[in-house]
C-alpha atoms as a PDB file:
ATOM      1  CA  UNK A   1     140.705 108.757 124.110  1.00  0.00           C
ATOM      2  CA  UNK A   2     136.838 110.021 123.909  1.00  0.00           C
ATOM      3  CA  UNK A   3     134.893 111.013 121.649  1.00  0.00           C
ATOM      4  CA  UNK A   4     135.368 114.640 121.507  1.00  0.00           C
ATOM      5  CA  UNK A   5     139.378 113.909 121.574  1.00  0.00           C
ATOM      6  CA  UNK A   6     138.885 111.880 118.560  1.00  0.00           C
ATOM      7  CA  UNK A   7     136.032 113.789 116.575  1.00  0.00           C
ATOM      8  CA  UNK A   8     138.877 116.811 117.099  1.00  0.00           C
ATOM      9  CA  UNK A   9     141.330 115.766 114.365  1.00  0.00           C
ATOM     10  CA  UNK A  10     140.267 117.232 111.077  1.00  0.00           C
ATOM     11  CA  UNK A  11     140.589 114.021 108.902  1.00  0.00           C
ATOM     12  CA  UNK A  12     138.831 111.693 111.114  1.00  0.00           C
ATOM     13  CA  UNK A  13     135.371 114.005 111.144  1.00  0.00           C
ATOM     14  CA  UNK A  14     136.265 113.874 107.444  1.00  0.00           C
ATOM     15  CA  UNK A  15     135.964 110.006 107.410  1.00  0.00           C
ATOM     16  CA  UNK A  16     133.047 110.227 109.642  1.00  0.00           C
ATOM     17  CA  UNK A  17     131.203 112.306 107.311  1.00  0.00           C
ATOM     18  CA  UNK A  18     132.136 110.039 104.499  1.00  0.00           C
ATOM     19  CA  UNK A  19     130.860 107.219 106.022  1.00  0.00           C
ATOM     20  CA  UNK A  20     127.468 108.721 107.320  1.00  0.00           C
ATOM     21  CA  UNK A  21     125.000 107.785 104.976  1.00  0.00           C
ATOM     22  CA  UNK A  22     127.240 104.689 103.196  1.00  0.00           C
ATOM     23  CA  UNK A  23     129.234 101.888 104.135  1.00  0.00           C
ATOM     24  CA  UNK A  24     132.802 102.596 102.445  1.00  0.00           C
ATOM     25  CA  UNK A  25     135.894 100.186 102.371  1.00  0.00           C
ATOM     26  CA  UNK A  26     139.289 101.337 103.661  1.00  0.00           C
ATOM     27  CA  UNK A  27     140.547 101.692  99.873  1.00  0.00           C
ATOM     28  CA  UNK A  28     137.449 104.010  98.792  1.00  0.00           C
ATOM     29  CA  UNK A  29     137.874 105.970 102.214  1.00  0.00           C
ATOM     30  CA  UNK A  30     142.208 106.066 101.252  1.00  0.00           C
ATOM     31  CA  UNK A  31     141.387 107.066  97.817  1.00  0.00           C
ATOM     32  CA  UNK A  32     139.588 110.360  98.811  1.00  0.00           C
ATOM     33  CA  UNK A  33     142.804 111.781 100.807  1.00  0.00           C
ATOM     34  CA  UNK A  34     145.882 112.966 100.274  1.00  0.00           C
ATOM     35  CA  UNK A  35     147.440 110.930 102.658  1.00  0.00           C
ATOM     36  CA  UNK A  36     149.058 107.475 102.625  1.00  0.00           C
ATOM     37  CA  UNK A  37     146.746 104.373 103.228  1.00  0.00           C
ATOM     38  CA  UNK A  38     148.966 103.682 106.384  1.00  0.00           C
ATOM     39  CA  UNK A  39     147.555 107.140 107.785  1.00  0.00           C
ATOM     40  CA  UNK A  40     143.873 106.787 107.004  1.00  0.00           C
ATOM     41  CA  UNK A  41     144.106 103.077 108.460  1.00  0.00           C
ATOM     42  CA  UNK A  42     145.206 104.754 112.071  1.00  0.00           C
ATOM     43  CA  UNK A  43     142.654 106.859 112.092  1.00  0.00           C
ATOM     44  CA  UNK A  44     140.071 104.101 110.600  1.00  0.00           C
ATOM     45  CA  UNK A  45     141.834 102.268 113.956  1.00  0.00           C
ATOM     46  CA  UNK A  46     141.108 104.800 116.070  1.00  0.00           C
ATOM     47  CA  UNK A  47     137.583 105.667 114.894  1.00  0.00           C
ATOM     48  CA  UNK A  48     136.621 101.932 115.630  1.00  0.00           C
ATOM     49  CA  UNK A  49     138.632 101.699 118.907  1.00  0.00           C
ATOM     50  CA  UNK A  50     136.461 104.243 120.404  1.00  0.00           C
ATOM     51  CA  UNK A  51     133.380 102.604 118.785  1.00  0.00           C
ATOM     52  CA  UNK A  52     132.163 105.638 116.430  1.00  0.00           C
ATOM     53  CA  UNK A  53     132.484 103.275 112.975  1.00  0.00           C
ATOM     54  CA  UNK A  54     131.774 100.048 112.395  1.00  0.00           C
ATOM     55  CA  UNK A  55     133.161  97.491 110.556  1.00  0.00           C
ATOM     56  CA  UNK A  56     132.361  94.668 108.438  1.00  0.00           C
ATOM     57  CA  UNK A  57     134.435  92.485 106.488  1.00  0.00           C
ATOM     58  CA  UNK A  58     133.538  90.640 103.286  1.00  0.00           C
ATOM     59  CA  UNK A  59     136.908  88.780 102.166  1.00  0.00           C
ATOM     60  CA  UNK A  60     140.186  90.667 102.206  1.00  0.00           C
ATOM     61  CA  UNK A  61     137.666  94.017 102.338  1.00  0.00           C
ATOM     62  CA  UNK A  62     137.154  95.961 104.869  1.00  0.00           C
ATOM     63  CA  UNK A  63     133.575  98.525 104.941  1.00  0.00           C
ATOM     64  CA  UNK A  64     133.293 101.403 107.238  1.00  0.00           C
ATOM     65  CA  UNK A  65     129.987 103.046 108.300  1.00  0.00           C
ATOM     66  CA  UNK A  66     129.966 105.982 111.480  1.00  0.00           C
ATOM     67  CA  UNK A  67     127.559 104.421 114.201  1.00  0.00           C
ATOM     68  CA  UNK A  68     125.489 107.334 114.580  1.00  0.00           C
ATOM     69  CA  UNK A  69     124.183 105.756 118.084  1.00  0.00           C
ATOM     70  CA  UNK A  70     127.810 105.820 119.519  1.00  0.00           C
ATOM     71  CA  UNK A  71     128.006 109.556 118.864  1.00  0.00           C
ATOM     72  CA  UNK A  72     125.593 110.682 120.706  1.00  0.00           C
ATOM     73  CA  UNK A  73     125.162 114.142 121.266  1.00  0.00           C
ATOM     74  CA  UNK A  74     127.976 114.734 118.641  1.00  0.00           C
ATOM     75  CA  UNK A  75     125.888 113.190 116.289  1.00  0.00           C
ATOM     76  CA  UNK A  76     123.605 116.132 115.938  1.00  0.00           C
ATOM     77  CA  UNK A  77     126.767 118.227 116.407  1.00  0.00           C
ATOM     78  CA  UNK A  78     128.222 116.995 113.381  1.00  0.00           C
ATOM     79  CA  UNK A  79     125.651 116.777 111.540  1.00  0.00           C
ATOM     80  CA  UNK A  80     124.967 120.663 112.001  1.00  0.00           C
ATOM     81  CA  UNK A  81     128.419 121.831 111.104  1.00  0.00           C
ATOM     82  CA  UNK A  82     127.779 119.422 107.975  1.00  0.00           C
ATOM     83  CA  UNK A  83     124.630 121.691 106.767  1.00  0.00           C
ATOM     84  CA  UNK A  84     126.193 124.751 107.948  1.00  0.00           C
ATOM     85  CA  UNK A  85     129.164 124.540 105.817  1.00  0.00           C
ATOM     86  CA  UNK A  86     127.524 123.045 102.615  1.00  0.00           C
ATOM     87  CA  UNK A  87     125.136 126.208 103.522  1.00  0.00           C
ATOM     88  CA  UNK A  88     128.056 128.552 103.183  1.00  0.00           C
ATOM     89  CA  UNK A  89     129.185 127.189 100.037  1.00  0.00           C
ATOM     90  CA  UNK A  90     125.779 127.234  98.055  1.00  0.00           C
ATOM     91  CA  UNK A  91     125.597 130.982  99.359  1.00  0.00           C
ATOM     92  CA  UNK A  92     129.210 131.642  97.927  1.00  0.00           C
ATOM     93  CA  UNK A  93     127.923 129.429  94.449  1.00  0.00           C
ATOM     94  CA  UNK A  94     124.734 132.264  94.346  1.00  0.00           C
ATOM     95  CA  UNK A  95     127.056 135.397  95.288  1.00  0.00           C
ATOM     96  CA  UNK A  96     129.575 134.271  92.514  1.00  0.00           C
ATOM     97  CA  UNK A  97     126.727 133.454  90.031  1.00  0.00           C
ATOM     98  CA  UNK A  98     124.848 136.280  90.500  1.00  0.00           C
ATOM     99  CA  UNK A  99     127.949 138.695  90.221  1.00  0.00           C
ATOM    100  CA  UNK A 100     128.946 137.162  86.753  1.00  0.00           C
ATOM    101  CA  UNK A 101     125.608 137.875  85.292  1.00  0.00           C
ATOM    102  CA  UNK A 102     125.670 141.264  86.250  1.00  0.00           C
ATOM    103  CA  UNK A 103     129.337 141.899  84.788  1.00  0.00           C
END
């Protein structure tokens, strides 16, 4: 599977953009979906399979952090959607604010 294949399924660009900026272990990462821990794990699997996470273990632990490098190209990609939709939403915060001060 490539890159693009796996960057494709919605919970694993999820997992990449929780482990962007911080190393996370498998139970923070579980904790944060909806999911069971079995399913996150695959896609924790497949994530480091195709070398776009890494991993380091500290005991019985587990931490996760997305290897920027390995992206490549999709890490600007990413990265972009990222802004763009945390752009939307503080444009939707303003619209909603300002329409509550003017009821």
């Amino acid at each position: 599977m490539d890159a693009v294949q796996v960057i494709a399924e919605p919970r694993r660009r999820e997992i990449l953009r929780l482990v962007w900026d911080d190393e996370l272990s498998a139970g923070d990462i579980a904790a944060r979906f909806e999911v069971t821990f079995g399913a996150v794990s695959q896609h924790l699997k497949v994530l480091r399979d195709t070398g776009l996470v890494t991993l380091r273990k500290d005991g019985t632990k587990r931490f996760y952090r997305a290897d920027r490098e390995a992206l490549g190209p999709l890490a600007e990609y990413l990265q972009s959607m990222w802004s763009s939709k945390l752009d939307t939403l503080a444009r939707l915060a303003e619209e909603a604010e300002r329409s509550e001060n003017t009821s």
